[in-house]
N, C-alpha and C. Protein backbone atom coordinates (compact mmCIF):
# COMPACT_ATOMS: atom_id res chain seq x y z
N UNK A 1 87.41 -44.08 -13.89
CA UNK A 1 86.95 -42.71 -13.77
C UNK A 1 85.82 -42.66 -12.73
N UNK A 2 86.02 -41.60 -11.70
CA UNK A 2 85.11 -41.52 -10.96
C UNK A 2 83.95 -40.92 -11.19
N UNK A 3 82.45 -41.08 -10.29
CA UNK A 3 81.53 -40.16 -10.41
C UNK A 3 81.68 -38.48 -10.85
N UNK A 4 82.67 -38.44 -9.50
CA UNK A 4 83.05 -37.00 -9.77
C UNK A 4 83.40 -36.45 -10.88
N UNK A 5 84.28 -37.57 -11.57
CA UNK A 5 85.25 -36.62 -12.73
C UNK A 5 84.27 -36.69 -13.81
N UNK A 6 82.84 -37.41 -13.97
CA UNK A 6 82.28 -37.52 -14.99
C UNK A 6 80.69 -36.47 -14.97
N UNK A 7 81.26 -36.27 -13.77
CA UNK A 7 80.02 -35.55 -13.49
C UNK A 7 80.34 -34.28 -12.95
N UNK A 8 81.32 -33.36 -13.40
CA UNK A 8 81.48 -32.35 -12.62
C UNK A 8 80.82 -31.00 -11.51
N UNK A 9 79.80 -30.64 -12.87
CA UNK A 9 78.89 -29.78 -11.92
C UNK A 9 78.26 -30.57 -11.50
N UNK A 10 77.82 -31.32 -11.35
CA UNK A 10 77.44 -32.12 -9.62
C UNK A 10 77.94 -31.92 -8.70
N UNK A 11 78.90 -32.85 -8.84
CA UNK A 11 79.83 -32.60 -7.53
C UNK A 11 80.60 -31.60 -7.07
N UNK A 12 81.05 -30.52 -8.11
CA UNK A 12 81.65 -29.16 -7.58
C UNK A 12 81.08 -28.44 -6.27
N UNK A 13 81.87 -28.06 -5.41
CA UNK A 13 81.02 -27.02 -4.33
C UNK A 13 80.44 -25.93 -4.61
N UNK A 14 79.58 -25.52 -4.25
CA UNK A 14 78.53 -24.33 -4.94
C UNK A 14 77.93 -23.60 -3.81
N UNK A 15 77.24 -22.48 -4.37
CA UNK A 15 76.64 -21.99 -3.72
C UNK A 15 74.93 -21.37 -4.24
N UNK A 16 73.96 -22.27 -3.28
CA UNK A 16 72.82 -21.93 -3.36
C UNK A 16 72.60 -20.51 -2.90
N UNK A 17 72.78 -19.54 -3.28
CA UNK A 17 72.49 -17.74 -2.91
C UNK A 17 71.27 -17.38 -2.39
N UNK A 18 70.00 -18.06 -3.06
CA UNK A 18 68.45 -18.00 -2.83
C UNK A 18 68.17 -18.36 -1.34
N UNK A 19 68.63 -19.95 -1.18
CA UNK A 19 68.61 -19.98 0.19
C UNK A 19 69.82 -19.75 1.50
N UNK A 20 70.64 -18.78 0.83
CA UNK A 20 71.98 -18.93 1.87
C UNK A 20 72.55 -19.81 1.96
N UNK A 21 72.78 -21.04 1.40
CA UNK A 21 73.57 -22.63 1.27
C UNK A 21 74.56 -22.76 0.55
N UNK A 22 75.65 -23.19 1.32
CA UNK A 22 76.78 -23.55 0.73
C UNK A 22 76.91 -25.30 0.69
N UNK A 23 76.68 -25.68 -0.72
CA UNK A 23 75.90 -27.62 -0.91
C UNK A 23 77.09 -27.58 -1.58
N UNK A 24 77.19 -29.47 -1.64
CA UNK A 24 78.13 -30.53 -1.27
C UNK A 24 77.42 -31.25 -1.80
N UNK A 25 77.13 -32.22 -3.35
CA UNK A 25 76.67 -33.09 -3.73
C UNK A 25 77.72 -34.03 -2.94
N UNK A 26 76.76 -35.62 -3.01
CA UNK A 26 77.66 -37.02 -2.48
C UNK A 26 76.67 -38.04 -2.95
N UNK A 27 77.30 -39.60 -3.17
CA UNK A 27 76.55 -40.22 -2.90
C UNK A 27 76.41 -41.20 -1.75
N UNK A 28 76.88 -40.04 -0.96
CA UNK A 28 76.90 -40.90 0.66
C UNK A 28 75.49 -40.23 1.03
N UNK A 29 74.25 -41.23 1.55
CA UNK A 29 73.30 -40.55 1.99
C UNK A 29 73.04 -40.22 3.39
N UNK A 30 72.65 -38.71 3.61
CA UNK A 30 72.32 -38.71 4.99
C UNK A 30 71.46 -39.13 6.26
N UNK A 31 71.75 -39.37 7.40
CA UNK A 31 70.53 -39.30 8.08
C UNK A 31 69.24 -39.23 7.94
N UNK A 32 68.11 -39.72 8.34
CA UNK A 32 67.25 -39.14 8.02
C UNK A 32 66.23 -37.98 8.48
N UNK A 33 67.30 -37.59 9.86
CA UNK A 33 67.02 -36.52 10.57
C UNK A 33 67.37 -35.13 9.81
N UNK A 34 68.44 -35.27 8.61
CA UNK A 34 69.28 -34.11 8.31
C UNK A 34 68.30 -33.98 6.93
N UNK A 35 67.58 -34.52 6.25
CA UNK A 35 66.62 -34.49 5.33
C UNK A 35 65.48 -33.46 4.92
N UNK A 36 65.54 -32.49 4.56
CA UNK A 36 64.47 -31.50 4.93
C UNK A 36 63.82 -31.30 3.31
N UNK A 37 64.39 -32.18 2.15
CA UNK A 37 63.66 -31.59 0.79
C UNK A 37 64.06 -32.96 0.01
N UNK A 38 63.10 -33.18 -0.61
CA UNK A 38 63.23 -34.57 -1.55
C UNK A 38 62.82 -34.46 -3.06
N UNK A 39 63.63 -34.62 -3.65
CA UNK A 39 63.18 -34.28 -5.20
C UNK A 39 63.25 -35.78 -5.81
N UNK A 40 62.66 -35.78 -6.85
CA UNK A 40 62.01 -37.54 -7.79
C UNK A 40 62.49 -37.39 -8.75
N UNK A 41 63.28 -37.99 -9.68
CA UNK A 41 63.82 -37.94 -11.27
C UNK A 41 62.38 -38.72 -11.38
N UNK A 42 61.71 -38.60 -12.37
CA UNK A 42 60.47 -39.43 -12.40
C UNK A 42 60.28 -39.92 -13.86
N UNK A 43 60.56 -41.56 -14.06
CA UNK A 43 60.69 -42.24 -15.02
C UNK A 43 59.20 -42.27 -15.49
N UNK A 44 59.01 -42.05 -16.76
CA UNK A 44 57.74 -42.88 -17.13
C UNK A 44 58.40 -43.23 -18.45
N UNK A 45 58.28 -44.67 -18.69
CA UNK A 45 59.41 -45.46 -19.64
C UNK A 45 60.79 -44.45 -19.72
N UNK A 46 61.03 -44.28 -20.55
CA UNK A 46 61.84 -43.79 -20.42
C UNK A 46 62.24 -42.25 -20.83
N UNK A 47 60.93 -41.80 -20.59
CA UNK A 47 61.06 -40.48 -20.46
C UNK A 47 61.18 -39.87 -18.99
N UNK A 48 61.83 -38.73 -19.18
CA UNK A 48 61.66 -37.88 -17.66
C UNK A 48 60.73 -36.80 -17.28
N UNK A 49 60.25 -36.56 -16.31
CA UNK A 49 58.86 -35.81 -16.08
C UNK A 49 59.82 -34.29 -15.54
N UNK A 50 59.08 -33.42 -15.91
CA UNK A 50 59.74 -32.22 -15.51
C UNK A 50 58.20 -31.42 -15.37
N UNK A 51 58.71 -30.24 -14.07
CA UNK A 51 57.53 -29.34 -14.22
C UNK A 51 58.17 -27.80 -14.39
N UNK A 52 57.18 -26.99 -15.33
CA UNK A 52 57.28 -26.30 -15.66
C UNK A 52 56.80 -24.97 -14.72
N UNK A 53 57.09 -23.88 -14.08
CA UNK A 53 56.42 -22.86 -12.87
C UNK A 53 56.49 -21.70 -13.82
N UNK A 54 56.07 -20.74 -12.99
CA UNK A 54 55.63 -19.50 -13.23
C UNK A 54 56.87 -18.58 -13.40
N UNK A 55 58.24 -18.87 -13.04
CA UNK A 55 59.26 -17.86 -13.48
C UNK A 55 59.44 -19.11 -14.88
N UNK A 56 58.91 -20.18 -15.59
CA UNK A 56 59.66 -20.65 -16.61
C UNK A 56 60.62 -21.35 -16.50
N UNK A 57 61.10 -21.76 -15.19
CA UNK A 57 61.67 -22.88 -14.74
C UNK A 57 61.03 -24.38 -15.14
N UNK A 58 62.04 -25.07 -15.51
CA UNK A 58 61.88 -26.57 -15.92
C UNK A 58 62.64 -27.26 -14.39
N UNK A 59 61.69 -28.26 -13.73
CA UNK A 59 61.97 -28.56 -12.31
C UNK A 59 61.91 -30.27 -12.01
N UNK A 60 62.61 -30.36 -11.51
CA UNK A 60 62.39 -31.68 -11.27
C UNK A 60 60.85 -31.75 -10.06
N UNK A 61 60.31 -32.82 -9.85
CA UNK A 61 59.20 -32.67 -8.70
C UNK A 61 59.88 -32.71 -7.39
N UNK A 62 59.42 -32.08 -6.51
CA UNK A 62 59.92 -32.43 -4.58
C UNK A 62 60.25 -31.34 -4.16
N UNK A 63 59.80 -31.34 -2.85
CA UNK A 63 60.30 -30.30 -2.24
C UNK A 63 60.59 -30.40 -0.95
N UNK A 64 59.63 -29.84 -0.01
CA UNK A 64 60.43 -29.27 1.08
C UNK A 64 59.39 -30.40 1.96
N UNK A 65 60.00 -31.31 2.97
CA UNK A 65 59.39 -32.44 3.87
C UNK A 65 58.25 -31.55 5.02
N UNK A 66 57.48 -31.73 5.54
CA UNK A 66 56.38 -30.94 6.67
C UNK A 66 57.26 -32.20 7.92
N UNK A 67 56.95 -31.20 8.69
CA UNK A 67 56.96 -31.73 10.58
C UNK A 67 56.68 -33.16 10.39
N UNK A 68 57.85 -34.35 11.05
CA UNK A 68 57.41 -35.49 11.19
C UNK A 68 57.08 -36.34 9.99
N UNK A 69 56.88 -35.67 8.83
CA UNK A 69 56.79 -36.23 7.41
C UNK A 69 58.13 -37.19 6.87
N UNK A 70 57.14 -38.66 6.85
CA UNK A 70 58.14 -39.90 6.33
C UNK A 70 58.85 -38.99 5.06
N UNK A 71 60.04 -40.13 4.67
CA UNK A 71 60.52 -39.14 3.24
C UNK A 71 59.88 -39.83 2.11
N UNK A 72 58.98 -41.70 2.39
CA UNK A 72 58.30 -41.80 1.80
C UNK A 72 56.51 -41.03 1.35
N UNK A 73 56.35 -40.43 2.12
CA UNK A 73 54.75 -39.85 2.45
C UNK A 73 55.29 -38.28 1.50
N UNK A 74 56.43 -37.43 2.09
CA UNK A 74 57.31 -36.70 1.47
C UNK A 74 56.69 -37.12 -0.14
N UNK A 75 57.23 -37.79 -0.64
CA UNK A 75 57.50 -38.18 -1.91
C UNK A 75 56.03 -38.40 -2.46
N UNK A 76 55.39 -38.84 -2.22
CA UNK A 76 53.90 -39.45 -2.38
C UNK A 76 53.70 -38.29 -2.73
N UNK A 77 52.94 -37.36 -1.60
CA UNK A 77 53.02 -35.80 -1.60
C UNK A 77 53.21 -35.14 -2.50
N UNK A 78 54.49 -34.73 -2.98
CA UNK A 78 55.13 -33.71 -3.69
C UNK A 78 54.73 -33.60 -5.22
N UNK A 79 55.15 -35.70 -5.26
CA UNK A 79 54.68 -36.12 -6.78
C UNK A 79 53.31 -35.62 -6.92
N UNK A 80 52.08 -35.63 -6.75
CA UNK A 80 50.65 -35.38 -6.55
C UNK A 80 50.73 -33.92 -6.72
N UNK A 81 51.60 -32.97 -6.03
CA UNK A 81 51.39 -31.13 -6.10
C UNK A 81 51.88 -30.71 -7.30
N UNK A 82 53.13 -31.34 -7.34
CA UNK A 82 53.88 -30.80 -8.25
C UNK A 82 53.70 -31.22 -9.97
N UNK A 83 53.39 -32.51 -9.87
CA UNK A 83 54.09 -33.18 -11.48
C UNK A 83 52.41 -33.91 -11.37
N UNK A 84 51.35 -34.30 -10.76
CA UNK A 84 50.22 -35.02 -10.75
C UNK A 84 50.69 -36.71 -11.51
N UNK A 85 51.45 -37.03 -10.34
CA UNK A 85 52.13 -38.40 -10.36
C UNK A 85 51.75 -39.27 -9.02
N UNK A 86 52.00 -40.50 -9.57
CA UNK A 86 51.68 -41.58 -8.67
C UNK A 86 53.18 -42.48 -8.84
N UNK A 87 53.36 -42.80 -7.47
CA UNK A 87 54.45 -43.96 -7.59
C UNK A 87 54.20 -45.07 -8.92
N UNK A 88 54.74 -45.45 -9.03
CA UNK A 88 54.76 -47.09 -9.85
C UNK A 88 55.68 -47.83 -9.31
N UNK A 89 56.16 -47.85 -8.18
CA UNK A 89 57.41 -48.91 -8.16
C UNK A 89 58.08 -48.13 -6.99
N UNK A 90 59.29 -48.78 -6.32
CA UNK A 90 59.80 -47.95 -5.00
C UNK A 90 60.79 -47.15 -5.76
N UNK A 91 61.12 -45.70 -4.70
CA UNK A 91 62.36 -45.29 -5.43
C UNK A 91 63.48 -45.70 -4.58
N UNK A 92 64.17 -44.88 -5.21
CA UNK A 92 65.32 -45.36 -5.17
C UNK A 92 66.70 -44.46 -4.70
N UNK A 93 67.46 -44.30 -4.26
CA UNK A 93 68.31 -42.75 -3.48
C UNK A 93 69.44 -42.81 -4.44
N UNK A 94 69.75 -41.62 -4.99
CA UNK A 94 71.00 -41.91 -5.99
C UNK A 94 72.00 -40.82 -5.13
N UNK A 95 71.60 -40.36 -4.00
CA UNK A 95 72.35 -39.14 -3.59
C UNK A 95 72.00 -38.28 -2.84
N UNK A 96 72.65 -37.08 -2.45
CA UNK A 96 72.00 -36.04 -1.52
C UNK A 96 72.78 -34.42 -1.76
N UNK A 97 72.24 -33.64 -1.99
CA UNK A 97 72.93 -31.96 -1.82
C UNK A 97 73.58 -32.10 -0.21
N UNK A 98 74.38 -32.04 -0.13
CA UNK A 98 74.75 -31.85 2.07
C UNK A 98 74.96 -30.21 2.36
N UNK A 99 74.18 -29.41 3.07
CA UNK A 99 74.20 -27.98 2.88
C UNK A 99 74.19 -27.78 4.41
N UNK A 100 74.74 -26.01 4.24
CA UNK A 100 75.48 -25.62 5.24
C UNK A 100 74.92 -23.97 5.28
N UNK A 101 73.60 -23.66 5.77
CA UNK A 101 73.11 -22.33 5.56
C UNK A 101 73.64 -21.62 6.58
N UNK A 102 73.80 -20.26 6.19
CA UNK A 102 74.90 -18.96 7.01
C UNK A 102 73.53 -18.77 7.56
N UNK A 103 72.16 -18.68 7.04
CA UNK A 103 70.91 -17.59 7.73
C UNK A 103 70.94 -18.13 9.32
N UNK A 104 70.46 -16.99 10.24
CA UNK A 104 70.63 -17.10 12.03
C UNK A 104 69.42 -18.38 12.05
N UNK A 105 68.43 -18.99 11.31
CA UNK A 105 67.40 -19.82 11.83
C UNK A 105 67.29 -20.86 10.78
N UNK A 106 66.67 -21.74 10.81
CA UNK A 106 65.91 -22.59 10.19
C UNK A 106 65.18 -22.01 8.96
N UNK A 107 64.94 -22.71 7.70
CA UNK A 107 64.16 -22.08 7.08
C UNK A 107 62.69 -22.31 7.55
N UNK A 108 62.35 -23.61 8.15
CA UNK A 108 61.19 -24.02 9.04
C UNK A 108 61.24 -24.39 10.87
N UNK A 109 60.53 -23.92 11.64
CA UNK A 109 61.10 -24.25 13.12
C UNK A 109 61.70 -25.58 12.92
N UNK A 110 61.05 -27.05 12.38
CA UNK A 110 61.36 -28.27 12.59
C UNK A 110 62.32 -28.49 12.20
N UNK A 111 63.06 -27.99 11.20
CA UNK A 111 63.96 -28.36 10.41
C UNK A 111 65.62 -28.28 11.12
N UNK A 112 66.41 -29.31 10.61
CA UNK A 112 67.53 -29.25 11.51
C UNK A 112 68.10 -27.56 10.76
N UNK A 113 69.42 -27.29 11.65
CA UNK A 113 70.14 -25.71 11.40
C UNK A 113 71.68 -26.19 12.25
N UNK A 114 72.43 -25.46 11.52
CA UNK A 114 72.70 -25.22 10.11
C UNK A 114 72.51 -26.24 9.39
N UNK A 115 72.59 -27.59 9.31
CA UNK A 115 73.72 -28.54 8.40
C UNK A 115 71.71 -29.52 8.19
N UNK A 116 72.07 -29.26 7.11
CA UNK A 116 70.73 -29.82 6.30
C UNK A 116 70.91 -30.64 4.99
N UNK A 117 70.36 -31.77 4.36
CA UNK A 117 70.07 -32.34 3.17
C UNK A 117 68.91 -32.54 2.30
N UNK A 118 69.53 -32.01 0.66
CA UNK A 118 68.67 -32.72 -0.26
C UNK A 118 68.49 -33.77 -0.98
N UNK A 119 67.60 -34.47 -0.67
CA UNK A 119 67.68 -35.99 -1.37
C UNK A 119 67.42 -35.96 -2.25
N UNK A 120 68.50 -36.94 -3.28
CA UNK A 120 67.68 -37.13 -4.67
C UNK A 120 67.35 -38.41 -5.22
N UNK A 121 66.14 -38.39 -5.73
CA UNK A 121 66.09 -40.26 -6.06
C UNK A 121 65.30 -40.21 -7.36
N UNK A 122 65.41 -41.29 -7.63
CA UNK A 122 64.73 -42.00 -9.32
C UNK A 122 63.75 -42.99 -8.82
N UNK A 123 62.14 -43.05 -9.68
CA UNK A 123 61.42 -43.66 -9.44
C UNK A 123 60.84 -44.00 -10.68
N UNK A 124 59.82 -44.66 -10.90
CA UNK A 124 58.75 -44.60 -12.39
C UNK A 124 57.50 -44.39 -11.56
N UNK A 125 57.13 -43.44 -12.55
CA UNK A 125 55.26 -42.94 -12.15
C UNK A 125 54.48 -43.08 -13.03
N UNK A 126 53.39 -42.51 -12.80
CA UNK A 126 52.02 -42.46 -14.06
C UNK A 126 52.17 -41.07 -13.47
N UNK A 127 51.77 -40.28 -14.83
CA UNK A 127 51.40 -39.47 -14.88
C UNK A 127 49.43 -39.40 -14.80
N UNK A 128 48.97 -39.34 -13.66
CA UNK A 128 47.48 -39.07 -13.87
C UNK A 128 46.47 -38.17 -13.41
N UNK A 129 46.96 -36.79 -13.42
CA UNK A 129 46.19 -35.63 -13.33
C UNK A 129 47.03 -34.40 -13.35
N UNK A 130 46.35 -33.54 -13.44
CA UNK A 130 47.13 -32.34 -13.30
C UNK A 130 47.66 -32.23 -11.50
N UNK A 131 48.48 -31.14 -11.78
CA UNK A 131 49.17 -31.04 -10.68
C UNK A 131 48.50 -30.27 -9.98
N UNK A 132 48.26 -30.75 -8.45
CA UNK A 132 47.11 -30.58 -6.97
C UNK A 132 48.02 -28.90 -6.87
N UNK A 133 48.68 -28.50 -6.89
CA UNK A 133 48.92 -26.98 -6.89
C UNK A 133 48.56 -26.55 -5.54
N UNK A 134 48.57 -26.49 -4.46
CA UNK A 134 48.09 -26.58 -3.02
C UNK A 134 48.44 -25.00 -3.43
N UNK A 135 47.46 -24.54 -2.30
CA UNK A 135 47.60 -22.55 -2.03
C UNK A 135 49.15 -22.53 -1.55
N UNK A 136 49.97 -21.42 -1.49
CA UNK A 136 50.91 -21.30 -0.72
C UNK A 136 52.40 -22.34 -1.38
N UNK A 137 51.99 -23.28 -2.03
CA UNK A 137 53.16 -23.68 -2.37
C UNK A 137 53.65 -22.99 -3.87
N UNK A 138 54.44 -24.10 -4.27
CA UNK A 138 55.20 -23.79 -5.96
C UNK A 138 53.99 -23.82 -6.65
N UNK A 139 53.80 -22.74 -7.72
CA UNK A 139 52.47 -23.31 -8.60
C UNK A 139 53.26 -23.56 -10.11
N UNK A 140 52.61 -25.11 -9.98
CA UNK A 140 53.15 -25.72 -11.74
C UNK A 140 52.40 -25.09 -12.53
N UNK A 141 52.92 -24.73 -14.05
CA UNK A 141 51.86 -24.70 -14.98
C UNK A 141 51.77 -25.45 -16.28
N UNK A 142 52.48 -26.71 -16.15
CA UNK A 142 53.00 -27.48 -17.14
C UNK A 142 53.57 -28.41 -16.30
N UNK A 143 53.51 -29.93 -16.99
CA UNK A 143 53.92 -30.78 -16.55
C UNK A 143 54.17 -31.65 -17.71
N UNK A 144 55.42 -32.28 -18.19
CA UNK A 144 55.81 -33.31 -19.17
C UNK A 144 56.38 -33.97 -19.63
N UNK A 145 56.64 -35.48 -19.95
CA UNK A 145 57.54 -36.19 -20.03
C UNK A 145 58.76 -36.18 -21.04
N UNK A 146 59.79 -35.88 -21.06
CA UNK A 146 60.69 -35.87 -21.96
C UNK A 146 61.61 -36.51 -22.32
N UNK A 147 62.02 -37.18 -23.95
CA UNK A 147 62.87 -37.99 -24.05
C UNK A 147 64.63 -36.96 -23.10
N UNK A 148 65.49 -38.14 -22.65
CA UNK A 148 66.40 -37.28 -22.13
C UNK A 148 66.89 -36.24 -22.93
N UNK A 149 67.31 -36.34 -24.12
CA UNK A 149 68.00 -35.24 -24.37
C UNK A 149 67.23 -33.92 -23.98
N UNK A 150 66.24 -34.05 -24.45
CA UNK A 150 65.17 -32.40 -24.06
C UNK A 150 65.51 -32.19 -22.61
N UNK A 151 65.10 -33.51 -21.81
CA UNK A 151 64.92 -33.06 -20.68
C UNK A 151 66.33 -32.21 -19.81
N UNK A 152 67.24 -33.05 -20.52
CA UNK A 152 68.85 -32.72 -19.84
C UNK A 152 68.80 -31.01 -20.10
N UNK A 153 68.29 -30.65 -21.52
CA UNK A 153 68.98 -29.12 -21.82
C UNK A 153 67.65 -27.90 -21.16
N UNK A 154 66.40 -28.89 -20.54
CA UNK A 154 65.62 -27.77 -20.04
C UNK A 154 66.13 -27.83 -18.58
N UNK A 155 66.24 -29.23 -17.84
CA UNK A 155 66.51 -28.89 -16.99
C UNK A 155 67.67 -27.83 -16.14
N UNK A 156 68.36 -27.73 -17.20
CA UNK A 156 69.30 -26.45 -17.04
C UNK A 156 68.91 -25.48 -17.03
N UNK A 157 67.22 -24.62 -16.52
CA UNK A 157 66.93 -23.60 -16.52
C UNK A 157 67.17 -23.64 -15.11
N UNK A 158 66.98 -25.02 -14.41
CA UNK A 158 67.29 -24.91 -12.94
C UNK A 158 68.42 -25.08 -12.35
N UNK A 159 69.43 -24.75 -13.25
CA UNK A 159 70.88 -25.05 -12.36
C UNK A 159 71.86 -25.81 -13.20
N UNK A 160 73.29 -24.86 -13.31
CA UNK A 160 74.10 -25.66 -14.28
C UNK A 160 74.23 -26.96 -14.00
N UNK A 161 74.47 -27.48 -12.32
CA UNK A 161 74.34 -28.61 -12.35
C UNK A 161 73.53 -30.13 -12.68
N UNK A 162 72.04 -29.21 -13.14
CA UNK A 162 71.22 -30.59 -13.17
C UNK A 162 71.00 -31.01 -14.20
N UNK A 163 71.59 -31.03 -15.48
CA UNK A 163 71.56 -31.99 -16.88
C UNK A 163 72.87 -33.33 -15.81
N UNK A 164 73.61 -32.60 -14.98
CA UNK A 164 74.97 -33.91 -14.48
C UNK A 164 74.03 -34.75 -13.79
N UNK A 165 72.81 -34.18 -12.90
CA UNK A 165 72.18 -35.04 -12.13
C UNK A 165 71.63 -35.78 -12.88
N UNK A 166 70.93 -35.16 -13.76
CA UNK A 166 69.74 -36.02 -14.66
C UNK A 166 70.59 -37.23 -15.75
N UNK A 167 71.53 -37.13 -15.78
CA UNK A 167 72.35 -37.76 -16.36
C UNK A 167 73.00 -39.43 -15.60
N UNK A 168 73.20 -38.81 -13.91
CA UNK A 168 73.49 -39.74 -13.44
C UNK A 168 72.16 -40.69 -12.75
N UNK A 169 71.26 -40.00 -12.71
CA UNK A 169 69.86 -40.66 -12.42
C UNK A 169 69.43 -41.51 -13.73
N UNK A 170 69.58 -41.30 -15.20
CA UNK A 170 69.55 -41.65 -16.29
C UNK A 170 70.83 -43.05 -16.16
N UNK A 171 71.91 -43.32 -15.96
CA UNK A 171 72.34 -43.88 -15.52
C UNK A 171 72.52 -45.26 -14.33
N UNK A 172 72.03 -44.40 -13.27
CA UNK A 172 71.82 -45.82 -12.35
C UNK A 172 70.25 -45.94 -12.72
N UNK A 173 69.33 -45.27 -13.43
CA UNK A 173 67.87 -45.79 -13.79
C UNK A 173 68.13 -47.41 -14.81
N UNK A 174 68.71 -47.30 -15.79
CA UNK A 174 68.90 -47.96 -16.77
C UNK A 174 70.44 -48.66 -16.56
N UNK A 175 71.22 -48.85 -15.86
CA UNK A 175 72.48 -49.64 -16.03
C UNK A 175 72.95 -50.29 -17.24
N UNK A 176 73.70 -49.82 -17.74
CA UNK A 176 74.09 -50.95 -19.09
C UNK A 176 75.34 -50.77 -19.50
């Protein structure tokens, strides 16, 4: 049995509406030119870290890469705004969204157009502060580790597909 067949809403073709994207889960990873948003499954033993925002969304951490931004520095970054995490260990790439936006521009000048990717990877962190909340970005208002099952059925406030992600990150995290 393949990824696919075990993981359906993952891999189904979809459509992101918010940002005009028509995504393509894979676990073929892209370029690292085509990279423009990096999200962290973020292990701490074996719970998963989720952040909580202001519409009540349950989120994985990561977001959107700045001009020239490694996808490691990316990651450093995001963990710190979003979830007030620190690496523990390298991550790791389990995959990528491959997207195809109809809008006439970039969502940022730097960013490649049309044909863009979201990375997704598994890491372990510490959780050690609240989340840096920068002006202008996502503002968290909750941040917390959850055994999977919780985490699988909140993270579905963000998308039918991501209990399949969190599932397969839960998966190549732990092999057995």
């Amino acid at each position: 049995m393949t990824l696919a067949d075990r993981y359906p809403l993952l891999y189904a073709p979809a459509r992101w509406e918010w940002g005009g994207l028509d995504v393509q889960f894979s676990t073929d990873l892209p370029p690292d030119e085509l990279v423009t948003n990096i999200h962290v499954i973020s292990f701490v033993g074996d719970r998963i870290v989720l952040c909580r925002d202001a519409r009540g969304v349950w989120l994985i951490p990561g977001g959107t890469r700045e001009a020239r931004e490694s996808i490691d520095a990316c990651i450093i970054r995001e963990l710190a705004e979003e979830a007030g995490a620190e690496l523990q260990g390298p991550a790791h790439w389990i995959g990528a969204h491959h997207t195809t936006s109809d809008r006439p521009a970039p969502y940022l000048p730097w960013q490649p157009h049309p044909h863009k990717a979201w990375l997704w990877c598994t890491a372990d962190v510490a959780l050690t502060g609240p989340p840096t909340n920068p002006e202008g970005a996502e503002q968290i208002l909750e941040v917390q580790a959850f055994p999977p099952p919780d985490a699988l059925r909140l993270a579905a406030t963000d998308g039918p597909h991501m209990p399949d992600l969190l599932s397969l990150a839960i998966e190549l995290h732990n092999p057995h």
